[in-house]
C-alpha atoms as a PDB file:
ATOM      1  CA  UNK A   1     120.478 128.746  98.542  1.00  0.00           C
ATOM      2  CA  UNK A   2     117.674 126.801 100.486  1.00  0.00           C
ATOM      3  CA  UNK A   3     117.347 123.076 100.073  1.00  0.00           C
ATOM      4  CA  UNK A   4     114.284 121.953  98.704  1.00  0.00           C
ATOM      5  CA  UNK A   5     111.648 120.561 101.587  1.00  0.00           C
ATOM      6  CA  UNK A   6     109.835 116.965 100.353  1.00  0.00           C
ATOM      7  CA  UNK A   7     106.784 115.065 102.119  1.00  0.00           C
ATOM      8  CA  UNK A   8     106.166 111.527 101.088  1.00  0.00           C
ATOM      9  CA  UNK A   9     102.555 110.471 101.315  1.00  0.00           C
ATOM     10  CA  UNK A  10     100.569 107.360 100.800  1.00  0.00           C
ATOM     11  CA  UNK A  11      98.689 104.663 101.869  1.00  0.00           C
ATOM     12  CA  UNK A  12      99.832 101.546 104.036  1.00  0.00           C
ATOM     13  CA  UNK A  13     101.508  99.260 101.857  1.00  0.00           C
ATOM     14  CA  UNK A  14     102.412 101.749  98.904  1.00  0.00           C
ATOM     15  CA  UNK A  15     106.058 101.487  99.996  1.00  0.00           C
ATOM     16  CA  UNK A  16     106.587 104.717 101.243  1.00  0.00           C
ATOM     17  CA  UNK A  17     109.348 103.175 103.864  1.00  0.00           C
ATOM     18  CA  UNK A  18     111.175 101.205 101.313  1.00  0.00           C
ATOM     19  CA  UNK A  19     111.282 104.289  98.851  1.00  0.00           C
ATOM     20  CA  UNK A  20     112.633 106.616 101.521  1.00  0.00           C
ATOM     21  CA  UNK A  21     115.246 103.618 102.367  1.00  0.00           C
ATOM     22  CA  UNK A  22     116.346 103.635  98.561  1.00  0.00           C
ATOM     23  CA  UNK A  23     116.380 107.473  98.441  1.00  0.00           C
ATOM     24  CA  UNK A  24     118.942 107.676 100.998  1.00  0.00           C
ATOM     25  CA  UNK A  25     121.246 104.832  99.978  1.00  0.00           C
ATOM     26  CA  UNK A  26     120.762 106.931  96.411  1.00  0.00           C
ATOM     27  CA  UNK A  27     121.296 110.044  97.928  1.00  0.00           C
ATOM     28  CA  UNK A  28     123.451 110.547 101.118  1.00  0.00           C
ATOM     29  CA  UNK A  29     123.240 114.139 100.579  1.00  0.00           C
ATOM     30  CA  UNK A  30     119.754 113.803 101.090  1.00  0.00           C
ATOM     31  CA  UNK A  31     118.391 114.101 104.872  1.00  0.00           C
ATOM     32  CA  UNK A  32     115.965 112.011 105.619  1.00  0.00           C
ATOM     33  CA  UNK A  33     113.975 113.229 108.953  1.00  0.00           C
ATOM     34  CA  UNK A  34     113.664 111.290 111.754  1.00  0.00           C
ATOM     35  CA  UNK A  35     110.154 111.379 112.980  1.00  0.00           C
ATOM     36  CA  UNK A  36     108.969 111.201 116.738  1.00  0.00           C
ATOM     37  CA  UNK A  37     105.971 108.972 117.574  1.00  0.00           C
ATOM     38  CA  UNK A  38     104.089 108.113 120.704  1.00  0.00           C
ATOM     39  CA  UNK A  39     104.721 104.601 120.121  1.00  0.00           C
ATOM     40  CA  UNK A  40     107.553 102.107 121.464  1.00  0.00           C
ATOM     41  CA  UNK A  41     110.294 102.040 119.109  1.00  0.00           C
ATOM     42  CA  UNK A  42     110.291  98.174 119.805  1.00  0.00           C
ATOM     43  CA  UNK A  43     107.256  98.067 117.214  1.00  0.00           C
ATOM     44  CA  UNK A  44     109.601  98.256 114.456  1.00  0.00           C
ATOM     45  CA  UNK A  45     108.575  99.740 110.962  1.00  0.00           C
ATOM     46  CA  UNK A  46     110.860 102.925 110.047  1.00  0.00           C
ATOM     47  CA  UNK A  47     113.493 104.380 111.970  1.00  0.00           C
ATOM     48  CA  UNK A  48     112.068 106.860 114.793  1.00  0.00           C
ATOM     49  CA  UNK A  49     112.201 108.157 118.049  1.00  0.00           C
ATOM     50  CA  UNK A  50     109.920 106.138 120.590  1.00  0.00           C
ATOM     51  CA  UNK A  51     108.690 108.919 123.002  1.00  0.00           C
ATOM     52  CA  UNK A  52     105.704 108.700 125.727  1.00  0.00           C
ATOM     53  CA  UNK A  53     102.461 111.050 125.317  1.00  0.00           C
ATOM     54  CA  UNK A  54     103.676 113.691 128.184  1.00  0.00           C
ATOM     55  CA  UNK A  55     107.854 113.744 126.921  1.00  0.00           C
ATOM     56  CA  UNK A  56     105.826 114.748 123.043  1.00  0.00           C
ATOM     57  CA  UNK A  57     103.889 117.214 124.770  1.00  0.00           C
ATOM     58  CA  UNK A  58     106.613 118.739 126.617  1.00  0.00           C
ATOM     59  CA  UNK A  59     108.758 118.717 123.440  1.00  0.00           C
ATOM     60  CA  UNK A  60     106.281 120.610 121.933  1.00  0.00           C
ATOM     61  CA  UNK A  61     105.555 122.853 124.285  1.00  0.00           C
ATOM     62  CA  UNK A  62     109.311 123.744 124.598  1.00  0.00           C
ATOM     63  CA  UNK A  63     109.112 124.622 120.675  1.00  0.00           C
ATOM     64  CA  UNK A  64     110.946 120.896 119.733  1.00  0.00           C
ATOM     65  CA  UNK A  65     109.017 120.357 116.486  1.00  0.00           C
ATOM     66  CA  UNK A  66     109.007 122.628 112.853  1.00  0.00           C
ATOM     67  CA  UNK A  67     105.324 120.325 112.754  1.00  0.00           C
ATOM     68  CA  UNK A  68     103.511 117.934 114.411  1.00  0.00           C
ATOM     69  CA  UNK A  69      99.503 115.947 114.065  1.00  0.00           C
ATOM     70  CA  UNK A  70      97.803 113.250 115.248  1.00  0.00           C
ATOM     71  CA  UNK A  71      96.957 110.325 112.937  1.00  0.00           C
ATOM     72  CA  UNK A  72      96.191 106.597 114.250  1.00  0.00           C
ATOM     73  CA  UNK A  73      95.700 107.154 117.232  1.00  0.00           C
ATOM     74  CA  UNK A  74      99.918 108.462 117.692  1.00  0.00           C
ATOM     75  CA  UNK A  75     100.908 112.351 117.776  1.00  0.00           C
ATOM     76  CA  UNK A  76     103.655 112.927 115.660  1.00  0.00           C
ATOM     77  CA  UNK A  77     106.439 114.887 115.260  1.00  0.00           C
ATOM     78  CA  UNK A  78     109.244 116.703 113.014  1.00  0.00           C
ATOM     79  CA  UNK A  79     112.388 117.886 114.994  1.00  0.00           C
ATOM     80  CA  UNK A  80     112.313 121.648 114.175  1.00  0.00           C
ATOM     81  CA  UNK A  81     116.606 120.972 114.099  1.00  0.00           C
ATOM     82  CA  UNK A  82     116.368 118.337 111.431  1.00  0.00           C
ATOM     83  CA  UNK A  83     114.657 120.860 109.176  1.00  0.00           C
ATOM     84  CA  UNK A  84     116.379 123.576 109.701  1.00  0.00           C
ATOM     85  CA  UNK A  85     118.791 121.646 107.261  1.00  0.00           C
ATOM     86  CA  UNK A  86     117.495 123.225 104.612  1.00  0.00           C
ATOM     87  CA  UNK A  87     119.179 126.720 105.566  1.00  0.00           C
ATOM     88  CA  UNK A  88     122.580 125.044 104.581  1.00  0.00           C
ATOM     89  CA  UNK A  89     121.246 124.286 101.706  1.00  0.00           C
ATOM     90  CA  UNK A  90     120.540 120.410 101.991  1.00  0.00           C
ATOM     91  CA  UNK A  91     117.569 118.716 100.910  1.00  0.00           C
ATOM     92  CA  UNK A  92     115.173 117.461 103.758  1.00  0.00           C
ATOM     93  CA  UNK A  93     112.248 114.805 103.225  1.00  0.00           C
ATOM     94  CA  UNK A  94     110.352 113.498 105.917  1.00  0.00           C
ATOM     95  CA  UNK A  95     107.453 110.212 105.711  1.00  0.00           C
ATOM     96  CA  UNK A  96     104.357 112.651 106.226  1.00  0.00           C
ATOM     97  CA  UNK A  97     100.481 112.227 106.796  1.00  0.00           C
ATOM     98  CA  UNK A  98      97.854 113.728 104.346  1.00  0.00           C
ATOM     99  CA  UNK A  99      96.313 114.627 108.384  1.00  0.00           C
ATOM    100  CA  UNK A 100      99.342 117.726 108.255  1.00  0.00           C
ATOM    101  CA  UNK A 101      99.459 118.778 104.648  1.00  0.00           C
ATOM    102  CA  UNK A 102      97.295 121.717 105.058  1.00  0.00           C
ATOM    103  CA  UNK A 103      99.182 123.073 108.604  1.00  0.00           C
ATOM    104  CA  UNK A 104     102.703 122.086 106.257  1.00  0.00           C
ATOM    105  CA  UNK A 105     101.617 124.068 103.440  1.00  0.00           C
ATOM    106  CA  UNK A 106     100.997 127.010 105.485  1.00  0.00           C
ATOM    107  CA  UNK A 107     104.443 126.876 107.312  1.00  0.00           C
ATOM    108  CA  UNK A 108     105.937 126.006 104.064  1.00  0.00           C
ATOM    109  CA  UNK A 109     104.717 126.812 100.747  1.00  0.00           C
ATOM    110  CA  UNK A 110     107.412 125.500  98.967  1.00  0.00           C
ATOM    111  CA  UNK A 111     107.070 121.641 100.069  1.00  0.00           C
ATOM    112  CA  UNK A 112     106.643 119.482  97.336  1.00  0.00           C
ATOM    113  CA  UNK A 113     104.277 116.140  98.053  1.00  0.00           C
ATOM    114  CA  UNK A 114     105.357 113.002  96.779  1.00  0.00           C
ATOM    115  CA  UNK A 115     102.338 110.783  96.637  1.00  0.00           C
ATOM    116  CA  UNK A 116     103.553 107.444  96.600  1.00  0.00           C
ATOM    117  CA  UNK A 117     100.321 105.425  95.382  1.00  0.00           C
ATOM    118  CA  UNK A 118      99.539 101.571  93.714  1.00  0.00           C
ATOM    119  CA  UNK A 119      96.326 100.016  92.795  1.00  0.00           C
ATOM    120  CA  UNK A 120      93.938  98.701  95.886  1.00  0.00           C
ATOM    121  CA  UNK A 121      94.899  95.063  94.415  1.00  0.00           C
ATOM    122  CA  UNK A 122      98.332  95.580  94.894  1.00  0.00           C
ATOM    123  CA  UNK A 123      97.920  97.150  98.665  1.00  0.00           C
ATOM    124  CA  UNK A 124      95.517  94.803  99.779  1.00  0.00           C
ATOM    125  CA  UNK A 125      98.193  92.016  99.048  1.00  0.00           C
ATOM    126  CA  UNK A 126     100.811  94.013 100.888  1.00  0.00           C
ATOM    127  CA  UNK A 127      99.043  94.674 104.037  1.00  0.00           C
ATOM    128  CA  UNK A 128      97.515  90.766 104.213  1.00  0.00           C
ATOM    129  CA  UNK A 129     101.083  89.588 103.833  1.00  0.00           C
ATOM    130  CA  UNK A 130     102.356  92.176 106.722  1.00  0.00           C
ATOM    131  CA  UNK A 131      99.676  90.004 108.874  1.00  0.00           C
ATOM    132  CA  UNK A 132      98.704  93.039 111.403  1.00  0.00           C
ATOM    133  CA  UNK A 133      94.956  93.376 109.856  1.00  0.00           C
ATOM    134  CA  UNK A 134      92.038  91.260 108.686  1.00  0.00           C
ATOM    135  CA  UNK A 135      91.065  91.280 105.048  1.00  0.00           C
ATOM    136  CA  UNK A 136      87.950  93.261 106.161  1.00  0.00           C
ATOM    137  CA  UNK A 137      89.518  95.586 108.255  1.00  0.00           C
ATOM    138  CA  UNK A 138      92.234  96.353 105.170  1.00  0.00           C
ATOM    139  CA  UNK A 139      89.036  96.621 103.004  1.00  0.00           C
ATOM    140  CA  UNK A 140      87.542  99.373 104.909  1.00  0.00           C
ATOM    141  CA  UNK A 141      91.123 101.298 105.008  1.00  0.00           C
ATOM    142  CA  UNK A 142      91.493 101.204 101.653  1.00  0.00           C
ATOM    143  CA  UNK A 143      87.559 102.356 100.937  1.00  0.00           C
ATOM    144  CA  UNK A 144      87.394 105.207 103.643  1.00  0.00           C
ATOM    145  CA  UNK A 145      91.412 106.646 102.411  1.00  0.00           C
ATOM    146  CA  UNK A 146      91.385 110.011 100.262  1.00  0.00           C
ATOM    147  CA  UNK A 147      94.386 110.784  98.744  1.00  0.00           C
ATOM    148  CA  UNK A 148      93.807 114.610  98.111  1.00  0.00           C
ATOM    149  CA  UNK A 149      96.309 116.761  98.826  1.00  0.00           C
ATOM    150  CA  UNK A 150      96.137 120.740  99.431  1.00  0.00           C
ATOM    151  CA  UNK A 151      96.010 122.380  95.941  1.00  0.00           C
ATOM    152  CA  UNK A 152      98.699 125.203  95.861  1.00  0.00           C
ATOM    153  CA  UNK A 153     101.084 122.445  97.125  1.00  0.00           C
ATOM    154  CA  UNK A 154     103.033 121.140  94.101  1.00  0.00           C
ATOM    155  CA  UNK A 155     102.958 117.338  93.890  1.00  0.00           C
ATOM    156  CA  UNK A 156     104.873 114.573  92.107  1.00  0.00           C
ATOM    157  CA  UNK A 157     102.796 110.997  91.678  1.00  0.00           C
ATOM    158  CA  UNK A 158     104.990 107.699  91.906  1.00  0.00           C
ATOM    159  CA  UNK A 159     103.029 104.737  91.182  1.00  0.00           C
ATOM    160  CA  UNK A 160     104.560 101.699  93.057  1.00  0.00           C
ATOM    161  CA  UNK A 161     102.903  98.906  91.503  1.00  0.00           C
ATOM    162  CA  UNK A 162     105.910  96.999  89.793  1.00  0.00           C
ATOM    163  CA  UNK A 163     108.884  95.731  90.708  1.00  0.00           C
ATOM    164  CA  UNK A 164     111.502  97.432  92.979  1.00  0.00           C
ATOM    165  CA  UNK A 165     114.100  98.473  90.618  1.00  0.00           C
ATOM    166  CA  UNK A 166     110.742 100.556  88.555  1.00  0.00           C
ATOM    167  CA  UNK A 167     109.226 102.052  92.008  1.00  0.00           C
ATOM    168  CA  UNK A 168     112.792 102.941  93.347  1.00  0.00           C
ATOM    169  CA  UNK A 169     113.810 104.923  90.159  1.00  0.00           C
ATOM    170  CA  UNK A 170     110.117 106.659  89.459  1.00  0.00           C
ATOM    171  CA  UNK A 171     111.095 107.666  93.529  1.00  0.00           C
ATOM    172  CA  UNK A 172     114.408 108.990  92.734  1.00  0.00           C
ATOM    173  CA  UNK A 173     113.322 110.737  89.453  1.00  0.00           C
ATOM    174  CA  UNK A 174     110.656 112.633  91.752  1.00  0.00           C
ATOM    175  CA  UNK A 175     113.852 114.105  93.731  1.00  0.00           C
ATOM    176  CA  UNK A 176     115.793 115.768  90.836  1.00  0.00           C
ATOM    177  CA  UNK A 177     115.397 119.263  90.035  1.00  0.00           C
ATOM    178  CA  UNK A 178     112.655 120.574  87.772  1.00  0.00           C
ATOM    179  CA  UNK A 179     114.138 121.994  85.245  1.00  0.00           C
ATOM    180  CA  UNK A 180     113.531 125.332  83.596  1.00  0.00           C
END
């Protein structure tokens, strides 16, 4: 049996990192991709593979990634080995972009979005206290973001507005089985 294939979507400060971080101290069973970015891995922020511009493109052009876009300004990319997990039958999830849902759904029709979302409020206090943007230029993120996702992909909402405990178990419930 194939293992089920998740993208996690959202806007900055929705707490898409600490969700995935919480799904995989939940679920060890669960892999959790590692992405590759053309971005020093001395930046911090989630766990990834710091590459330059030309080692991405040669990855790529050697076949390296199941999927890759641009977004930000950074290429990014999912090792092709890392999903291939789900032949054994393991569950994969990787921390996606609404920029490679359509080119996703195409390779895989099966994914399943999680759309990890919280009131502008709520993000706009986030991303001040993460200090990297001004309040305008957080304003005009949040007012130019679309959160639409391709329509024959099947999609789970988890509102992360609360506390922790609330966000982290909405996350988990959106990994169980449906049931039939």
């Amino acid at each position: 049996m194939m293992g089920r294939l998740f993208a996690v979507v959202g806007p900055s400060g929705a707490g898409k990192d600490t969700l995935i971080d919480a799904g995989r101290a939940a679920r060890p069973d669960l892999l959790i991709v590692r992405r590759v970015i053309t971005r020093p891995e001395a930046m911090g922020g989630e766990d990834f593979e710091g590459v330059t511009e030309a080692e991405f493109a040669q990855r790529k052009a050697q076949g390296a990634f199941a999927l890759d876009w641009r977004a930000h300004g950074l290429r990014y990319g999912l090792p092709a080995i890392q999903i291939a997990e789900r032949m054994t039958g393991r569950d994969v999830l990787f921390n996606g972009s609404r920029a490679a849902l359509e080119a996703a759904a195409a390779i895989y029709p099966d994914l399943t979005v999680i759309r990890v979302t919280a009131p502008s409020a709520v993000l706009m206090e986030r991303l001040l206290a993460r200090g990297r943007e001004t309040r305008e230029e957080i304003t005009a993120r949040l007012q130019r973001a679309s959160y639409e996702v391709p329509e024959q992909l099947a999609v789970v909402d988890v509102c992360n507005d609360g506390p922790l405990e609330q966000g982290v178990a909405r996350f988990l419930g959106a990994l169980q089985p449906v049931s039939g």
